[in-house]
Protein backbone atom coordinates (compact mmCIF):
# COMPACT_ATOMS: atom_id res chain seq x y z
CA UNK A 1 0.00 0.00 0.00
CA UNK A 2 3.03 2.55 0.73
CA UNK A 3 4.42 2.28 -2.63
CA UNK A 4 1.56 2.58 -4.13
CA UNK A 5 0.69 6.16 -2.06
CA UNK A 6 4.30 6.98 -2.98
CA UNK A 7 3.40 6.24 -6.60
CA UNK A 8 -0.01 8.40 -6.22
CA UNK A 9 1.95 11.04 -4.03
CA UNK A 10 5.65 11.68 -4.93
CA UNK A 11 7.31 13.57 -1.95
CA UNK A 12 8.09 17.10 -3.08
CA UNK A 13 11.98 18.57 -3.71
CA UNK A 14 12.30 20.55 0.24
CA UNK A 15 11.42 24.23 0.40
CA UNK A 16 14.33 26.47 0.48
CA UNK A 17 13.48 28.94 3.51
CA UNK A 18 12.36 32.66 2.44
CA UNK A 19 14.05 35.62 3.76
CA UNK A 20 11.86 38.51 3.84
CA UNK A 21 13.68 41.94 2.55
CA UNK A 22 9.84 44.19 3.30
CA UNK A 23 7.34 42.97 4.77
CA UNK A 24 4.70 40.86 3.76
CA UNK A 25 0.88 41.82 3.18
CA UNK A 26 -0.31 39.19 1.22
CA UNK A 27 -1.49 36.56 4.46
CA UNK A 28 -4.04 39.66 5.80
CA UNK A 29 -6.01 40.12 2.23
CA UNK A 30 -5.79 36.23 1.62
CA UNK A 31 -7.33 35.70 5.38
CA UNK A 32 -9.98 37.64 4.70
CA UNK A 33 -10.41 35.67 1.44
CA UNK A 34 -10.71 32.18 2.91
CA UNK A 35 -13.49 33.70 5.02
CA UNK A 36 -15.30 34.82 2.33
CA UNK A 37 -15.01 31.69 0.55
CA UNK A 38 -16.67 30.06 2.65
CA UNK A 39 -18.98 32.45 3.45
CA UNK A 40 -19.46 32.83 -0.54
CA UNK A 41 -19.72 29.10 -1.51
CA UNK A 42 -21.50 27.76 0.64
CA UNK A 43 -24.16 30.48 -0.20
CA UNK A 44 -23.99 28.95 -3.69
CA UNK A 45 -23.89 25.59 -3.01
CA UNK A 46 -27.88 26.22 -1.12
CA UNK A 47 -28.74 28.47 -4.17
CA UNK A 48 -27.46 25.60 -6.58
CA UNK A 49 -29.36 23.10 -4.34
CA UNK A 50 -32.85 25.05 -4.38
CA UNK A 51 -32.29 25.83 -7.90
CA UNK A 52 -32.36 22.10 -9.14
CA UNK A 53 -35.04 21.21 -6.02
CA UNK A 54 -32.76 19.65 -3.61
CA UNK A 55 -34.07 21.82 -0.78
CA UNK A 56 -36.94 24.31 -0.71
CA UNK A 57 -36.84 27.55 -2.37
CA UNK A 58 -37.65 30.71 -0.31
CA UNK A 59 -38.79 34.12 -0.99
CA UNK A 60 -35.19 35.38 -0.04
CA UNK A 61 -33.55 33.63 -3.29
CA UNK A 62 -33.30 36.69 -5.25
CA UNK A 63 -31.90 38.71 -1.90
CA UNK A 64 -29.22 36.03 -1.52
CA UNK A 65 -28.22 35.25 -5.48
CA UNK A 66 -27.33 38.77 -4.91
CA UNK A 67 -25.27 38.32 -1.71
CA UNK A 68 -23.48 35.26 -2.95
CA UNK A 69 -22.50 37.54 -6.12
CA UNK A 70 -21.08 40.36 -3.75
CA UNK A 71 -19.35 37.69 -1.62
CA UNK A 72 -17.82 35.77 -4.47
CA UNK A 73 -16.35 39.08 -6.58
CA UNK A 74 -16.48 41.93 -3.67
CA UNK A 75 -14.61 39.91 -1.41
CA UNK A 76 -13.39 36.75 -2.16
CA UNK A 77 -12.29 37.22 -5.70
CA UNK A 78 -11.57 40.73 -4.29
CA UNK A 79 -9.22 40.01 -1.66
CA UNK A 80 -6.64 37.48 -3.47
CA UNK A 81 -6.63 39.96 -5.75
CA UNK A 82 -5.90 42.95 -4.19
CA UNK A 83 -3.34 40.85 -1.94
CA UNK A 84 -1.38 39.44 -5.27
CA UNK A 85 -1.22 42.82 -6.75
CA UNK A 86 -0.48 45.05 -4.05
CA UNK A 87 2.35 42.29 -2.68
CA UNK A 88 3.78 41.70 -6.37
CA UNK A 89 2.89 44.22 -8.24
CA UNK A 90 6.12 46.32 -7.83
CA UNK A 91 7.50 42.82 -9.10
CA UNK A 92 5.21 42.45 -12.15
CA UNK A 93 5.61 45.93 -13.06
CA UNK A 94 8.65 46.73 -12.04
CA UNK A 95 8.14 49.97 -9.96
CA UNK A 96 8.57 50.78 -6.44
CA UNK A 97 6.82 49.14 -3.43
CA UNK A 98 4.55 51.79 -1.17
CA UNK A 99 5.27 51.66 2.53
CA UNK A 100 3.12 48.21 3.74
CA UNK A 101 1.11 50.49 6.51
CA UNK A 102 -1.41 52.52 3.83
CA UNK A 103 -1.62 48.97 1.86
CA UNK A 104 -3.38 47.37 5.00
CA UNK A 105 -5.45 50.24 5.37
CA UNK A 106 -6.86 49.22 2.08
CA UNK A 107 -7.85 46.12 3.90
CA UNK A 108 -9.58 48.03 6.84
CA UNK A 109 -11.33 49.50 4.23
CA UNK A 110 -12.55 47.24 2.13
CA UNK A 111 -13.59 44.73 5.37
CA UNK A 112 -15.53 47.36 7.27
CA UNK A 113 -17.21 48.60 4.16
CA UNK A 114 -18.52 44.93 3.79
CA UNK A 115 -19.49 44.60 6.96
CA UNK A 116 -21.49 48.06 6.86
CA UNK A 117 -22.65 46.97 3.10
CA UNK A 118 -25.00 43.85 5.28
CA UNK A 119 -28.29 43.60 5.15
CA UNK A 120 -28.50 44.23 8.81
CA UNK A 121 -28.15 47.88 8.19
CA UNK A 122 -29.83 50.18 5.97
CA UNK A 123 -29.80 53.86 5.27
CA UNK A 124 -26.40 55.55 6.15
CA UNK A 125 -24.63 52.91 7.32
CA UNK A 126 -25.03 50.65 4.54
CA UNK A 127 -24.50 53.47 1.95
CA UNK A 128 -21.59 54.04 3.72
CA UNK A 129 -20.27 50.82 3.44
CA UNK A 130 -20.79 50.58 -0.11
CA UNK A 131 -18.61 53.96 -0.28
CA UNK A 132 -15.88 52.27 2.04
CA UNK A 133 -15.76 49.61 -0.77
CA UNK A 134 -15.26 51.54 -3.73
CA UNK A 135 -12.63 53.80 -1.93
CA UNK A 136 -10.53 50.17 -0.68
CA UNK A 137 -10.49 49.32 -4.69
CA UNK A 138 -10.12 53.29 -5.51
CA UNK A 139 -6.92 53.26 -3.44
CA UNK A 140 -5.27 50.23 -4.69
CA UNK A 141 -5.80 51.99 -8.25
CA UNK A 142 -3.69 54.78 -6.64
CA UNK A 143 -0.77 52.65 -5.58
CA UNK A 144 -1.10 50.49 -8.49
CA UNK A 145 -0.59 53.66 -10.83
CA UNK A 146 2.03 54.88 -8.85
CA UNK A 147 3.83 51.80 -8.96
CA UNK A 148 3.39 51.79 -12.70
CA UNK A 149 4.55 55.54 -13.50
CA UNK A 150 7.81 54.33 -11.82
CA UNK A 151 7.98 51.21 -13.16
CA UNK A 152 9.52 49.42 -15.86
CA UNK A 153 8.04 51.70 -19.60
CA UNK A 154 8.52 48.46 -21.37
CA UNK A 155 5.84 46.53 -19.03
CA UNK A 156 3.43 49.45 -19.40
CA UNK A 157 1.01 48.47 -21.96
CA UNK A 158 1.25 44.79 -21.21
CA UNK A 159 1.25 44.54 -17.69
CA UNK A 160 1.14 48.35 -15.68
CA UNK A 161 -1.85 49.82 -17.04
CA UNK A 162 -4.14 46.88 -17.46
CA UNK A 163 -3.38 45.45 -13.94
CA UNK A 164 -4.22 49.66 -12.72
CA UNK A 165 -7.41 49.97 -14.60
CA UNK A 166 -8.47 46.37 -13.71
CA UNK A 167 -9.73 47.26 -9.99
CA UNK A 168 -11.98 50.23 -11.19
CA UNK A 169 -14.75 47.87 -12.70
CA UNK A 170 -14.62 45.97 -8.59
CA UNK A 171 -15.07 50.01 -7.58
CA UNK A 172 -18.23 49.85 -9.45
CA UNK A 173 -19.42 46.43 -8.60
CA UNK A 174 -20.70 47.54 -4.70
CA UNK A 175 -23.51 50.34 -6.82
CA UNK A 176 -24.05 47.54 -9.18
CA UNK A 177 -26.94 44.65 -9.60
CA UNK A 178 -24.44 41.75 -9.29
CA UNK A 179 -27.56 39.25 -9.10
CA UNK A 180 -28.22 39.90 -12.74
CA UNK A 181 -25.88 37.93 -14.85
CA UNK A 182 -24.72 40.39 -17.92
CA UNK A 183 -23.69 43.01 -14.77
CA UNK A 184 -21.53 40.29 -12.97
CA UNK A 185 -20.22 39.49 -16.06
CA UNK A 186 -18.76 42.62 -17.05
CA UNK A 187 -17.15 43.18 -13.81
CA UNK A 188 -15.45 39.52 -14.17
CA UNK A 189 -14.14 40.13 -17.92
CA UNK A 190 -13.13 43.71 -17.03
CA UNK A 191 -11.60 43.03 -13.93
CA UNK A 192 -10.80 39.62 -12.69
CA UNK A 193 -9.90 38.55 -16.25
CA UNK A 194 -7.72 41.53 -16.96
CA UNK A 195 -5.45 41.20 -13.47
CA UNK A 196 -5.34 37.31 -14.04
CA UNK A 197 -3.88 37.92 -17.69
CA UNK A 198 -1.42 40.28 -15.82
CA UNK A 199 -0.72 37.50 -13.33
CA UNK A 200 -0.40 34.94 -15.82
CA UNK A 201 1.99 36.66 -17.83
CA UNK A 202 4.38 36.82 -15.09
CA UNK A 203 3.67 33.23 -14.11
CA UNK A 204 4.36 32.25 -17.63
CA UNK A 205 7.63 34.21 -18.07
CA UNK A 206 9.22 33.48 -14.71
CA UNK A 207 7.83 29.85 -13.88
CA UNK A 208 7.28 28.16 -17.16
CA UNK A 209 9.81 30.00 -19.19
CA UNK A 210 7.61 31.50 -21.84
CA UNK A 211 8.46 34.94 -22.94
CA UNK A 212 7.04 38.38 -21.90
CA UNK A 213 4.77 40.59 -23.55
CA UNK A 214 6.68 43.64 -25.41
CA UNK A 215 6.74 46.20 -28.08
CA UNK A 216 4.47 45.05 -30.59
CA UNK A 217 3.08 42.27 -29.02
CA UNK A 218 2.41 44.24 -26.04
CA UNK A 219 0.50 47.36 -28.70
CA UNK A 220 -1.88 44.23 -29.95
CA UNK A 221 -2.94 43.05 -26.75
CA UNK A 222 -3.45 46.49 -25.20
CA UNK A 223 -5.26 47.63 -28.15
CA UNK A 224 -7.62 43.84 -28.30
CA UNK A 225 -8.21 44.27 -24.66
CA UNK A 226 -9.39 47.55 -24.94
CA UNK A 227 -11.66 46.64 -27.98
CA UNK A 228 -12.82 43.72 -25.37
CA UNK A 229 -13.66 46.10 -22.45
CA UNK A 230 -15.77 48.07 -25.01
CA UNK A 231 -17.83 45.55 -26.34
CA UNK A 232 -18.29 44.22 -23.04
CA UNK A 233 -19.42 47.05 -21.41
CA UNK A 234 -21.61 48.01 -24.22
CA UNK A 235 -23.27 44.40 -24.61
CA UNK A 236 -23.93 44.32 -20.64
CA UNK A 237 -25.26 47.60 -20.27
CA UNK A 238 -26.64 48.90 -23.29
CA UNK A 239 -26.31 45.87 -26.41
CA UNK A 240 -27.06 42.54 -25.69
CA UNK A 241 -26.55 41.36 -28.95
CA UNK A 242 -22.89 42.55 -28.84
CA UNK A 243 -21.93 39.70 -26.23
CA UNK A 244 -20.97 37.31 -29.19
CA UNK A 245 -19.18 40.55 -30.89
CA UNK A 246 -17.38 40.64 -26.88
CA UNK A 247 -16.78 36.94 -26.61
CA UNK A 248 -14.95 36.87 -29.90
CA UNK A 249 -12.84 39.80 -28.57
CA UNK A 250 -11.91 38.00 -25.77
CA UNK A 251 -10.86 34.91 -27.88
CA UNK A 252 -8.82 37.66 -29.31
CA UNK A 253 -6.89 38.70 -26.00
CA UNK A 254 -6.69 35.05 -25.59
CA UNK A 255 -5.06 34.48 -28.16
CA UNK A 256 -2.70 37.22 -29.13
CA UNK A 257 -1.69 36.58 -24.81
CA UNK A 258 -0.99 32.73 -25.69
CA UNK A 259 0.54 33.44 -28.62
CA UNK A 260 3.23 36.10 -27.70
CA UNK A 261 4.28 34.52 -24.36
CA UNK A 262 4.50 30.91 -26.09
CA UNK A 263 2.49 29.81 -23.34
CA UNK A 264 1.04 26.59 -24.32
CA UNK A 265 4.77 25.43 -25.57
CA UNK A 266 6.37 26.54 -22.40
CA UNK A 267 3.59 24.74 -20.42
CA UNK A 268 4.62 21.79 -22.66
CA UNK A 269 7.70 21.97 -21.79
CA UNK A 270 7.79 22.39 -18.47
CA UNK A 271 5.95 18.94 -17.67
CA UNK A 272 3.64 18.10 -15.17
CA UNK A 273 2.85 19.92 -12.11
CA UNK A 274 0.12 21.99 -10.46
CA UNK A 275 1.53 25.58 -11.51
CA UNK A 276 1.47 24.33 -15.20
CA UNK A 277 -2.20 22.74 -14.63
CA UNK A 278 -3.61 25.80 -12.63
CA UNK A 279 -2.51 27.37 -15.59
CA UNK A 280 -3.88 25.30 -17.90
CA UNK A 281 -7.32 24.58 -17.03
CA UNK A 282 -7.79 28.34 -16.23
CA UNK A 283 -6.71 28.99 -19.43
CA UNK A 284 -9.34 26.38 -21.00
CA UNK A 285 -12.06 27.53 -19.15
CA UNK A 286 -11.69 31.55 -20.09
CA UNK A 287 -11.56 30.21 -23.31
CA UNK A 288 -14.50 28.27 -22.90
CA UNK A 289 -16.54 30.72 -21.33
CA UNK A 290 -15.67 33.17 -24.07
CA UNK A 291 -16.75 30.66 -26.95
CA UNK A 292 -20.48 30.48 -25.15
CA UNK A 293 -20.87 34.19 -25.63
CA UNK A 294 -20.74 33.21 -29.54
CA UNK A 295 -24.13 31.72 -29.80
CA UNK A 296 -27.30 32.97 -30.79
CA UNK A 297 -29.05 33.53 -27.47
CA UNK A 298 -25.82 32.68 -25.03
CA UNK A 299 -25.93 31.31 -21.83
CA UNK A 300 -25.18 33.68 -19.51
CA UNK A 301 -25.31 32.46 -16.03
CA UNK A 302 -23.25 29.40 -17.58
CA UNK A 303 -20.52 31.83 -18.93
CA UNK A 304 -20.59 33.26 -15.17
CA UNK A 305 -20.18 30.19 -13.45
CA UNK A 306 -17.13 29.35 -16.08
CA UNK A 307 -15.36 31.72 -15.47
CA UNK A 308 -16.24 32.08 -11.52
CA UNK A 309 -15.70 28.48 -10.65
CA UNK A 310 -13.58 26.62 -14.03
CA UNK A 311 -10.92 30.03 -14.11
CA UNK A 312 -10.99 31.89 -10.84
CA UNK A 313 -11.04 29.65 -8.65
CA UNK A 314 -8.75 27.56 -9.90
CA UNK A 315 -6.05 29.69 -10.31
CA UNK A 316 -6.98 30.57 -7.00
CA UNK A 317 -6.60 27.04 -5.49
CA UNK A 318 -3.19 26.59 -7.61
CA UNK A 319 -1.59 29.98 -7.27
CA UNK A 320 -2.09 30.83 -3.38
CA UNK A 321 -1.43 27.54 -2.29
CA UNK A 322 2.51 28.06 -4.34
CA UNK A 323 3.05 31.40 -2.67
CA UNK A 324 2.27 30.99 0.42
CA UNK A 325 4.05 27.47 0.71
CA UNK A 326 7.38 29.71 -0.39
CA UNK A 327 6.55 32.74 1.97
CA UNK A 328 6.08 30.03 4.99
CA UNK A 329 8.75 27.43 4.54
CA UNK A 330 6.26 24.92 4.58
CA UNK A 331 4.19 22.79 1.56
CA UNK A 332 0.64 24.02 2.25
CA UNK A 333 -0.20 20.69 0.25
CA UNK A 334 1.66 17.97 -1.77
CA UNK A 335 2.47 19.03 -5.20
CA UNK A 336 0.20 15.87 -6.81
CA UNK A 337 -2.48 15.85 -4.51
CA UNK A 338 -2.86 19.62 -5.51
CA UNK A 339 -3.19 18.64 -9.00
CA UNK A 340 -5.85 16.29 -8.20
CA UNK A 341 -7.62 18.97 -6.50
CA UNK A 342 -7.14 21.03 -9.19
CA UNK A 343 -8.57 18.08 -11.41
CA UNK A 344 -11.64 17.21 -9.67
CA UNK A 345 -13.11 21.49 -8.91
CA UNK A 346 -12.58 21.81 -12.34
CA UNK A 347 -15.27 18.70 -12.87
CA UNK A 348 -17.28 20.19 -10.37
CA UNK A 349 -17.22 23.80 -12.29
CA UNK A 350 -18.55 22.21 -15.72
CA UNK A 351 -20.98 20.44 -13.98
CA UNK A 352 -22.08 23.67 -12.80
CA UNK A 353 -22.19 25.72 -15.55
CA UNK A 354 -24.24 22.46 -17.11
CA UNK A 355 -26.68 22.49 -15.10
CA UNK A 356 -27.09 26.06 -15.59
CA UNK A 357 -27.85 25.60 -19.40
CA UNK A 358 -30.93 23.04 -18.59
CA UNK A 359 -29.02 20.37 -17.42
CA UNK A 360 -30.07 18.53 -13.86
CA UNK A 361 -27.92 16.22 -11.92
CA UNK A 362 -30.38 13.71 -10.23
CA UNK A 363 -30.21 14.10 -6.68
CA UNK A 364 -27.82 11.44 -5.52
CA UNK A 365 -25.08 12.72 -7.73
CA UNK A 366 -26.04 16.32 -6.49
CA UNK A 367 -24.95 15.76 -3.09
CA UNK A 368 -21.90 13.96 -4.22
CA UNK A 369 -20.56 16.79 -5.42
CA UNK A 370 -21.16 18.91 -2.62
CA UNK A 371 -19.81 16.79 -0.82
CA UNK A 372 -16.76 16.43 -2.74
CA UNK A 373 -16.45 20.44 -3.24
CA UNK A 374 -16.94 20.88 0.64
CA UNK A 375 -14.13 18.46 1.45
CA UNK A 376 -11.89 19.67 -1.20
CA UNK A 377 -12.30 23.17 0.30
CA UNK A 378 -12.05 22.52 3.67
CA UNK A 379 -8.45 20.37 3.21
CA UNK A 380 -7.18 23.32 1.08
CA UNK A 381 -8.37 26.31 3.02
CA UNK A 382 -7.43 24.46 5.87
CA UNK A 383 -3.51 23.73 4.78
CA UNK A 384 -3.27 27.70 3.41
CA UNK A 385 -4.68 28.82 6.45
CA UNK A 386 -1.72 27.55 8.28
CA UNK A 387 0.70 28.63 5.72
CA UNK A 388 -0.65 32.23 6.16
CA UNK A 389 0.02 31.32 10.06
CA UNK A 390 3.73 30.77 9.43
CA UNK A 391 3.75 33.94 7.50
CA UNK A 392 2.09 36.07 10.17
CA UNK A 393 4.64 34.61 13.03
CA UNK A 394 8.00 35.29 10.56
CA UNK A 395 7.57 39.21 10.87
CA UNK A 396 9.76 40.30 12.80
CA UNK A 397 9.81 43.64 14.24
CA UNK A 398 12.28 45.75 11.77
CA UNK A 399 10.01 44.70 8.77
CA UNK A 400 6.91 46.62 10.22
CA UNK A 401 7.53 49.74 8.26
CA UNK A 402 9.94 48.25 5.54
């Protein structure tokens, strides 16, 4: 049975101990992520339940479709984001680092203006809230642009500008009606997308050994992703029969992003591991949920889910689980079993978007994946939570204001 485990489970090369030069931010926005993860999914997993008449529906559905939404993009999505950009982006970009202090106000911010945002307050408070939000995202758009006017000028177009302008359409999303699908959509294209295509580049460049985005290449994908936010923004708001005019776009961005960084030959190369399938089956999925915005009446809730569950959250579950095993000094989970994980939510996402496009999992194979997704989450949560930990208790006191 052991060699077989060993077989299943290869033991992973030994972490090479991280010596902190600033000090880290990243563990206090991804914190506050895990919670709303939780918070967020299993929100959708009842919705997805009541949905396909595993348990009863209430009158509240609409009130919480809309709650899981702001959970999911306000401040789970939200969070790992803000944390990888404001912790790497002087990396990415290749500017300056702000003083950590003003970054973690961001993160005051953006959890008191949640917890003001709640439906147990109303009037002021919540108004307020809502306010707090867009300010936490407004701010990081400050730093960000800071970062980039000092930055690398070569990295501008590519990486600097998009990463910037991606947290002003999670701003918006606090004023927005997230429960409606075309909304929530344009905030996940606009923003999400964008910063992950930021990430990714430098992921593919420095991990995989692809090749970064410059001069020309970098003018064509600047120029197709603004083309992308346009059509996006007009088909959600104002066109709906410019989504499969916006999907193609974002095949476009795809592609010319693929294409210039050699990503899908470096991935090749690299061989098998969880970075390269995080990468991967994001990758497949955007792509994915871009080609359903090509027919004639698409689905929309199914593109949402796509990208939500099959991109997001997969590079979620891949990505933080890599950093924060080499800012702790410790494997927050075995390189293989990761890639299972990474495997079986990505199932669990297309089963998900099926069922939002007519088709119903009988009961018995509902709950199995529930129950699957809930154990998955729990054993990964649970291992990063303890990696973020370790972070929290190597800060030592000169790195406070470094």
């Amino acid at each position: 049975m052991l060699p077989f485990l060993r077989t299943l489970l290869p033991a992973d090369p030994p972490l090479a101990p991280m010596v902190f030069s600033r000090r880290p931010i990243v563990h206090r926005f991804w914190l506050t992520g895990l919670l709303a993860a939780w918070c967020g999914f299993a929100l959708g997993f009842w919705l997805w339940a009541s949905q396909l008449a595993l348990v009863e529906v209430t009158a509240l559905w609409p009130a919480l479709k809309l709650w899981h939404a702001r959970l999911q993009i306000e401040l789970f999505l939200g969070a790992f984001l803000l944390g990888f950009a404001l912790q790497s982006g002087p990396h990415v970009i290749g500017g300056k680092s702000p003083p950590p202090v003003p970054l973690l106000r961001l993160l005051a911010l953006l959890q008191l203006g949640f917890l003001l945002s709640l439906p147990l307050f109303a009037g002021w408070p919540a108004w307020s809230g809502q306010l707090l939000l867009s300010v936490a995202y407004l701010g990081a758009v400050y730093f960000l642009a800071r970062i980039t006017a000092s930055g690398d000028g070569q990295r501008r177009l590519s990486r600097g500008i998009p990463l910037t302008a991606s947290f002003l359409p999670l701003a918006l999303a606090p004023w927005l009606p997230l429960e409606q699908p075309a909304v929530a959509l344009w905030v996940l294209w606009c923003g999400p997308v964008t910063s992950a295509l930021v990430a990714a580049q430098q992921l593919v460049q420095n991990v995989l050994g692809g090749q970064n985005l410059l001069g020309p290449a970098a003018r064509r994908f600047a120029a197709a992703l603004l083309a992308a936010w346009s059509l996006t923004t007009l088909a959600a708001f104002l066109l709906p029969a410019l989504w499969p005019a916006a999907g193609l776009s974002w095949l476009l961005v795809l592609f010319i992003f693929s294409h210039a960084t050699r990503f899908l030959s470096a991935a090749r190369q690299f061989g098998f591991s969880s970075i390269q399938l995080t990468l991967l089956l994001g990758f497949a999925a955007a792509v994915l949920a871009a080609a359903t915005l090509l027919l004639p009446s698409p689905p929309l809730d199914a593109t949402l889910h796509l990208l939500g569950a099959g991109t997001f959250t997969v590079l979620i579950l891949g990505v933080a689980a890599r950093v924060v095993s080499f800012f702790s000094g410790i494997p927050a989970l075995n390189d293989r079993l990761l890639c299972y994980f990474l495997l079986l939510w990505s199932l669990i996402a297309l089963v998900r978007a099926a069922s939002a496009i007519g088709w119903s999992p009988s009961p018995p194979l509902l709950i199995l994946v529930l129950l699957l997704a809930l154990l998955l989450l729990a054993t990964w949560s649970g291992r990063v939570a303890l990696c973020l930990r370790k972070i929290s208790l190597k800060i030592t006191p000169d790195l406070l204001y470094k």
